[in-house]
Protein backbone atom coordinates (compact mmCIF):
# COMPACT_ATOMS: atom_id res chain seq x y z
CA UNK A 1 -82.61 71.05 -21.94
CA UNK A 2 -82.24 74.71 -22.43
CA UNK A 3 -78.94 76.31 -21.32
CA UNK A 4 -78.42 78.43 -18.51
CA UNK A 5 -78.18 82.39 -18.76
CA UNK A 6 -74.33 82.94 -17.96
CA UNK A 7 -74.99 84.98 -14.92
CA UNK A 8 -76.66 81.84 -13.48
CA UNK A 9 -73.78 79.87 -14.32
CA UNK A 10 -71.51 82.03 -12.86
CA UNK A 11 -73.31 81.66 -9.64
CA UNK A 12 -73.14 78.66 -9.82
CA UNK A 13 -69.84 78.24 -10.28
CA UNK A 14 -68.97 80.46 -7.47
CA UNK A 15 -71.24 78.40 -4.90
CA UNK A 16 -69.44 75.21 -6.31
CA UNK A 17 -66.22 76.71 -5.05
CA UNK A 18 -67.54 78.76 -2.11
CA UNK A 19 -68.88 74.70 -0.96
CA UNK A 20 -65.34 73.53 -1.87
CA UNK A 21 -63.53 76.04 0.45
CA UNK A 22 -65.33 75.90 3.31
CA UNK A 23 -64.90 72.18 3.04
CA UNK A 24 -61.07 72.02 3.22
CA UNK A 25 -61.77 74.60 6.11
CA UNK A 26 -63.51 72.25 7.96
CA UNK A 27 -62.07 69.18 6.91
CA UNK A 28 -58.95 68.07 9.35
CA UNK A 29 -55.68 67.62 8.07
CA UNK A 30 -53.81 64.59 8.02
CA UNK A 31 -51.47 66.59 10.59
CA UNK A 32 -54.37 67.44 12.55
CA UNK A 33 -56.10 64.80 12.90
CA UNK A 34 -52.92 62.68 13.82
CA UNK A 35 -51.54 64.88 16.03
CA UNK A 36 -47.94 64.14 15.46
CA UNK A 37 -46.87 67.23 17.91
CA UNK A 38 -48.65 65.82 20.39
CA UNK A 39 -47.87 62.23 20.23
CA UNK A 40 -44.06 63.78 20.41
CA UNK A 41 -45.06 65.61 23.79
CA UNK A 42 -46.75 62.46 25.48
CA UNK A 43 -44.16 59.93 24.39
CA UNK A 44 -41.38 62.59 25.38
CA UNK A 45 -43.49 62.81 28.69
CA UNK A 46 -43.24 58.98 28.85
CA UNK A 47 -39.44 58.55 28.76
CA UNK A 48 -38.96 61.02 31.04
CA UNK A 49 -41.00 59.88 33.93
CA UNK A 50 -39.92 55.99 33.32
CA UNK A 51 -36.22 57.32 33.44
CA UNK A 52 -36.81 59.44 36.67
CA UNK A 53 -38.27 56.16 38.58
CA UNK A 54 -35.63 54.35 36.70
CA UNK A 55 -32.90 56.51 38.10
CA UNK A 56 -34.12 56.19 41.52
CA UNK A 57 -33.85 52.07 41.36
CA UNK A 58 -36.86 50.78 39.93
CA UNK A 59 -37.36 47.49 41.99
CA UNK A 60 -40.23 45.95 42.63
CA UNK A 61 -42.97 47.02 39.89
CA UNK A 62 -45.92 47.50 41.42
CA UNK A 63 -44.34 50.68 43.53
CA UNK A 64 -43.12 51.83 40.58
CA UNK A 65 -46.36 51.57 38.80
CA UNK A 66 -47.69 54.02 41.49
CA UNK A 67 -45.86 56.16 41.08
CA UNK A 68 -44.88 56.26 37.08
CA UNK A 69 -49.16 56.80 36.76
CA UNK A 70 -49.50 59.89 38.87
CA UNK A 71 -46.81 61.78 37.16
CA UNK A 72 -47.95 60.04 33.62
CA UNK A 73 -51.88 60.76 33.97
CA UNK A 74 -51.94 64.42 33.68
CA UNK A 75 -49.92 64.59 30.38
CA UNK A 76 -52.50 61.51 29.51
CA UNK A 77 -55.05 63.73 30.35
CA UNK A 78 -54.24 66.53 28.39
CA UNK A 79 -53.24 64.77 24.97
CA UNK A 80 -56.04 64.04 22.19
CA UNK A 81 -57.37 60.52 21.62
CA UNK A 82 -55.12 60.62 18.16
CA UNK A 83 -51.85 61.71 19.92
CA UNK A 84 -52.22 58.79 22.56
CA UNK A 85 -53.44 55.82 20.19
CA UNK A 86 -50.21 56.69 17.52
CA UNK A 87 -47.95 56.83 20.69
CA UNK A 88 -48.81 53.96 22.27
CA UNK A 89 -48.91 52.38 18.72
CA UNK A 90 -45.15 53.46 18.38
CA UNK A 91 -44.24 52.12 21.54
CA UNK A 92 -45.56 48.99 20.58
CA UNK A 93 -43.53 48.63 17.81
CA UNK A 94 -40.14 49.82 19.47
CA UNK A 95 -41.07 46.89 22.32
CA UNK A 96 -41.50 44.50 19.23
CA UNK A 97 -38.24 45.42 17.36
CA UNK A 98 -36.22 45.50 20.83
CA UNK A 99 -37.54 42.10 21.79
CA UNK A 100 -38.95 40.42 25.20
CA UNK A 101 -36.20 41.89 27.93
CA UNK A 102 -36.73 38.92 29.99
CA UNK A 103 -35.94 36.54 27.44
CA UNK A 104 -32.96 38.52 26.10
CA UNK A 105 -32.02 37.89 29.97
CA UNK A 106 -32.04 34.36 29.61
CA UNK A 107 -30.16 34.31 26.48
CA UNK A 108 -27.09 36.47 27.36
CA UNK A 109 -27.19 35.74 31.18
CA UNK A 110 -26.73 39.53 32.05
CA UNK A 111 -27.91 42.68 32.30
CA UNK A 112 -26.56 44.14 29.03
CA UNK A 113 -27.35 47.33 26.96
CA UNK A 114 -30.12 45.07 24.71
CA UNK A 115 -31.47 44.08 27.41
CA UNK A 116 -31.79 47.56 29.30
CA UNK A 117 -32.76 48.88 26.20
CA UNK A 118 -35.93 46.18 25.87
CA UNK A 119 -36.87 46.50 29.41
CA UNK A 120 -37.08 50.51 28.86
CA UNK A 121 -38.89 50.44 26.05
CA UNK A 122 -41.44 47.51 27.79
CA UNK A 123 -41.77 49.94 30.68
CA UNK A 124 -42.41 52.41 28.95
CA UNK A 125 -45.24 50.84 26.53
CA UNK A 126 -46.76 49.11 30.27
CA UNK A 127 -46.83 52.59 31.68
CA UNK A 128 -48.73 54.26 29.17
CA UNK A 129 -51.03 51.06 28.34
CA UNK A 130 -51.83 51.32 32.55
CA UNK A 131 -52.60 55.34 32.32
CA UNK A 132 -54.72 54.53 29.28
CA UNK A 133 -57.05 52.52 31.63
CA UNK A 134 -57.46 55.45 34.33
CA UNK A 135 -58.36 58.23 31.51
CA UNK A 136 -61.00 58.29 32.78
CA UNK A 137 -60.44 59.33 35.97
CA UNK A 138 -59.42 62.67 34.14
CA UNK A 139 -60.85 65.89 35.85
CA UNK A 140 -63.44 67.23 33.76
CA UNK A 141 -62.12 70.62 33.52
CA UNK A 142 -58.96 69.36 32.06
CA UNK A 143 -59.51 68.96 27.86
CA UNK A 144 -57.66 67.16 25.20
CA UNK A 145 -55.57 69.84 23.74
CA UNK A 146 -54.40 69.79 19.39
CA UNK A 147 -50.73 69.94 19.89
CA UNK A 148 -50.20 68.95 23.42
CA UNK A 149 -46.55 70.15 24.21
CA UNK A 150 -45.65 67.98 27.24
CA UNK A 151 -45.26 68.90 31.41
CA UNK A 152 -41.91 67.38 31.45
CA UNK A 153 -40.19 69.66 29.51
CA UNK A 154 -40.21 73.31 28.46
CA UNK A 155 -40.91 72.32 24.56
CA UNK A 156 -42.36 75.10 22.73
CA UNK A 157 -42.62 77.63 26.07
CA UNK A 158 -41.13 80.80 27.49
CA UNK A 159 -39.73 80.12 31.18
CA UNK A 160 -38.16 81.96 33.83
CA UNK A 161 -35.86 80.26 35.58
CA UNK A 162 -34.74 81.03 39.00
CA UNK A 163 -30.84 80.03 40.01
CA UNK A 164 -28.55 80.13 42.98
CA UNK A 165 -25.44 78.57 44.19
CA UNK A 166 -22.46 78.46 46.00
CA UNK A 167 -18.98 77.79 45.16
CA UNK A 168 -15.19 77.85 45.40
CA UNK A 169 -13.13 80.65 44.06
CA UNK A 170 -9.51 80.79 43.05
CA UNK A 171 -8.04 84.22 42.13
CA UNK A 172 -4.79 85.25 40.22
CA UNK A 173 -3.80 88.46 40.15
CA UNK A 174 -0.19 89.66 39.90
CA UNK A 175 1.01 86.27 39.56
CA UNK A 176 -0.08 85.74 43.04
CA UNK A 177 -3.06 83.12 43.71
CA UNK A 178 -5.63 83.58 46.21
CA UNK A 179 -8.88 81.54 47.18
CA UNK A 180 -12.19 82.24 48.77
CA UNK A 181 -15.65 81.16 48.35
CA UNK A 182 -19.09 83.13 47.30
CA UNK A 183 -22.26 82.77 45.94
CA UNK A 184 -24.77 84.44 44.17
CA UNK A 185 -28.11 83.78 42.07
CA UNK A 186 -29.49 85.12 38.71
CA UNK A 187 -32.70 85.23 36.40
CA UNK A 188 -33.06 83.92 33.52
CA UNK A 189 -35.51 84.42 30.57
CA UNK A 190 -35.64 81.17 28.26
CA UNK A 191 -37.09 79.64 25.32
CA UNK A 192 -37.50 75.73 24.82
CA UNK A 193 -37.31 74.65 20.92
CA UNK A 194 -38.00 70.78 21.01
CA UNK A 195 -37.98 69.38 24.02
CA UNK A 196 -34.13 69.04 23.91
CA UNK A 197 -32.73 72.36 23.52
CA UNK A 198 -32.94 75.21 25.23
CA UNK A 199 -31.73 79.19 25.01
CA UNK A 200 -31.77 81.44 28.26
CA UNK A 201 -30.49 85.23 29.11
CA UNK A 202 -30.69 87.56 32.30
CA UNK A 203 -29.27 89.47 34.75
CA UNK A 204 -26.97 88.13 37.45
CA UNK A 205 -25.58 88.95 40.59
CA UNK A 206 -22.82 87.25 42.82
CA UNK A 207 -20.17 88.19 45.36
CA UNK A 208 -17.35 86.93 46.97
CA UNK A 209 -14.73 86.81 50.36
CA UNK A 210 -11.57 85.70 49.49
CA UNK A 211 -7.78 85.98 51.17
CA UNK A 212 -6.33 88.92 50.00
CA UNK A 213 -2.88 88.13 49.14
CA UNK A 214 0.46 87.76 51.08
CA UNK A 215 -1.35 88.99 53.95
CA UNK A 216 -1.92 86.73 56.97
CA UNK A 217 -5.39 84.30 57.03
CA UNK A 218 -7.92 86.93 58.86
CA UNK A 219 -7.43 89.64 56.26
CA UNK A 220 -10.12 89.29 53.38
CA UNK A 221 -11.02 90.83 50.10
CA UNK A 222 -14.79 91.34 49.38
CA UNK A 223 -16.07 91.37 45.34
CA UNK A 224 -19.06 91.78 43.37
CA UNK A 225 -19.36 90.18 40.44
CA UNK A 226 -22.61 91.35 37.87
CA UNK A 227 -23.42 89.85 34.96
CA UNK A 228 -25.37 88.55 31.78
CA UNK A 229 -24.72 85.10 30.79
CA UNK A 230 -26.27 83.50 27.94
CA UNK A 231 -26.99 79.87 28.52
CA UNK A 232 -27.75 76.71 26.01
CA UNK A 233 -29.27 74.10 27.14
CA UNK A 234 -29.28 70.29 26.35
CA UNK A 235 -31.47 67.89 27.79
CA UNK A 236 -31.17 64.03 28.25
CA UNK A 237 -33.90 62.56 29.92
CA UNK A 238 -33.50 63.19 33.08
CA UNK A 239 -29.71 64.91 33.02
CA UNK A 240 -29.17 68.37 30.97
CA UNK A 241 -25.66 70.49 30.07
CA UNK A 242 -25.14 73.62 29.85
CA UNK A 243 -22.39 75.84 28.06
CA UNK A 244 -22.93 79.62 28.60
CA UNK A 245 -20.82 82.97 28.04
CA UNK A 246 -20.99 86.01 29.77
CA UNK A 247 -20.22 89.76 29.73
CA UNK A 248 -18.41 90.05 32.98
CA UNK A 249 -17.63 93.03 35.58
CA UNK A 250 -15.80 93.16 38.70
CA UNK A 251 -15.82 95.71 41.60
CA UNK A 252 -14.87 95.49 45.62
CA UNK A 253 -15.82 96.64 49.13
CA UNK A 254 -12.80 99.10 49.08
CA UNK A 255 -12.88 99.79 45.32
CA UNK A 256 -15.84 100.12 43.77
CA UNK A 257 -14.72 101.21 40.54
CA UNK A 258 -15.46 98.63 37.79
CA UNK A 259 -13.44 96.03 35.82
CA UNK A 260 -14.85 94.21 32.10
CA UNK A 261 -14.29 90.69 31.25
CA UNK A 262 -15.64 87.86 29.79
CA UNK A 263 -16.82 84.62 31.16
CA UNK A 264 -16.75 80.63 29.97
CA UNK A 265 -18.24 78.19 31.49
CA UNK A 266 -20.55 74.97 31.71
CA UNK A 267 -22.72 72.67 34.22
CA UNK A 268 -24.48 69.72 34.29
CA UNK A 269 -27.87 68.89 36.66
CA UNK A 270 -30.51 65.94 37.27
CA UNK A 271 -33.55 67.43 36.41
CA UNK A 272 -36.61 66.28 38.64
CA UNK A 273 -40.43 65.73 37.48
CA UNK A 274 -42.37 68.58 37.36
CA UNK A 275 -44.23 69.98 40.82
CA UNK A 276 -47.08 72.40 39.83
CA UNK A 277 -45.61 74.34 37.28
CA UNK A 278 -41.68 74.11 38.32
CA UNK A 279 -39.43 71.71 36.62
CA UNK A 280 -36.40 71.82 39.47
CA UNK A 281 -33.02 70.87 39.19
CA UNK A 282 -29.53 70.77 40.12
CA UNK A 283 -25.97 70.35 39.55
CA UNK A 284 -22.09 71.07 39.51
CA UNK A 285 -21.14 74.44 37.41
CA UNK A 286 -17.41 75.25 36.15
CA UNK A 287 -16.40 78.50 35.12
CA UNK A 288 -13.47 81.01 33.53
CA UNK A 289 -13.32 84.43 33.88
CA UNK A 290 -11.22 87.36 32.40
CA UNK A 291 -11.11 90.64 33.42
CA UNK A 292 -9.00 93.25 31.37
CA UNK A 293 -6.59 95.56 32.97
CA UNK A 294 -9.14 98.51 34.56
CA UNK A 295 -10.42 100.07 37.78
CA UNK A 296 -7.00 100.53 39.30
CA UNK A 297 -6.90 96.72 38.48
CA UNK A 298 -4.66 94.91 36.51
CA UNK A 299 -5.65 92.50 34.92
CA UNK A 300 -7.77 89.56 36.85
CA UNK A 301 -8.39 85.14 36.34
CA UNK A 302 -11.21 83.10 38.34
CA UNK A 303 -11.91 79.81 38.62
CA UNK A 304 -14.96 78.96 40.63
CA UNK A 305 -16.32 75.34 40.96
CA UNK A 306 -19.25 74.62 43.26
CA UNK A 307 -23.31 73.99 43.42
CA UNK A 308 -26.37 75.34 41.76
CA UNK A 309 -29.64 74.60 41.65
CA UNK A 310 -32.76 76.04 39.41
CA UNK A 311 -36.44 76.81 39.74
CA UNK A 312 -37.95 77.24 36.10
CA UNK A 313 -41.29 78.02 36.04
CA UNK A 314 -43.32 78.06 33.24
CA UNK A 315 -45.81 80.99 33.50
């Protein structure tokens, strides 16, 4: 057989590997096609609705069935076939190594940690084997998507978070204390890294009416306290801390010129499921603040303690 001219094999050659691209274009990685971010999502989904209903005294099952499956089918919905047969297929085998919660019962004759631990993880694998029987009942405008990130957290997602709160105020100033109470709210710009953790910064706004000192109860001192804290987040099912710093000013009704400080503080909140596109919460915030010798001040401690609640929204 005679040889080809070398231009032809050149051509040749360059089809072969033009074919061979396009082919490990098309083809779907192992990644892909398993879908391991979104098998994260939907079993992250998972624990967090079981522990919600958990939280608010799972009792009889079939209530708790209800409602576990409406908050459970739309993260269903949206996950790809691969992402929900590897999670239930993980669930299955954390039921299997935590053993048969009933039996574990039986055996220790309490309700220990194993056996809390076995009846999560069987609740958990129920609840998703239950929701995989209604996917079909998924609307048909709502599709499968590659690297599902989850409703029940703010993995992977910008959020703006809304916050107010109220709270108690102690002041010392002069080495005399003082005490008052205030409020204020602030809005926050955040970014969600896995799930667990997350980062936030904005503006905020609060004021104040406390007793101004060794004057008699009706005489009151009103102050304004702006801000920009920077937040980090941690999230535990259906709990989350907080730590946060903040640059820190302080001005009054009668004195408007401005004080700096610097502010410590921390919180913890029960995080509800998510409504629409809102993941709510709230809690009991603790905070230190500093303000340097300024604005015909000298200088200024707080300690506030009181209530706050959040709106984040994911946009």
């Amino acid at each position: 057989m005679a040889a080809l001219p070398p231009n032809k094999q050149a051509m040749l050659w360059l089809r072969a590997w033009w074919v061979l691209a396009a082919l490990l274009v098309l083809r779907p990685s192992s990644a892909l096609a398993q879908d391991s971010e979104g098998t994260r999502s939907l079993l992250s989904d998972v624990a967090r609705v079981v522990a919600a209903e958990e939280v608010d005294e799972w009792f009889t099952d079939r209530e708790a069935w209800r409602s576990v499956e409406e908050h459970l089918l739309p993260s269903l919905c949206r996950a790809t076939p691969a992402a929900r047969e590897a999670a239930v297929e993980e669930l299955r085998a954390r039921h299997a190594a935590l053993g048969d919660a009933k039996a574990l019962f039986d055996q220790h004759g309490e309700l220990s940690t194993a056996v809390t631990a076995a009846l999560t993880a069987e609740r958990e694998l129920t609840s998703l084997e239950r929701v995989l029987q209604r996917q079909g009942e998924c609307p048909f405008w709502i599709r499968p998507e590659p690297g599902f990130r989850g409703l029940q957290s703010d993995r992977h997602r910008l959020t703006v978070s809304i916050e107010s709160g109220g709270d108690v105020q102690f002041r010392l100033a002069q080495q005399h204390w003082t005490f008052g109470a205030g409020g204020g709210g602030r809005l926050l710009f955040g970014w969600g890294f896995d799930g667990r953790y997350t980062l936030l910064a904005g503006p905020q706004f609060g004021g104040s009416a406390l007793l101004r000192p060794n004057t008699n109860a009706s005489e009151f001192v009103i102050n304004y306290f702006p801000a920009i804290p920077i937040v980090f987040r941690s999230r535990q099912l259906t709990w989350h801390y907080e730590l946060e710093a903040a640059p820190v000013a302080l001005f009054e009704a009668d004195n408007t010129r401005l004080s700096y400080g610097a502010r410590i503080g921390g919180a913890f909140a029960f995080t509800a499921l998510r409504r629409r596109n809102v993941l709510p919460w709230a809690g009991l915030a603790l905070a230190y603040e500093y303000y340097f010798e300024g604005g015909g001040r000298g200088p200024v401690h707080f300690l506030r303690g009181g209530v706050r609640i959040g709106l984040p929204w994911d946009p």
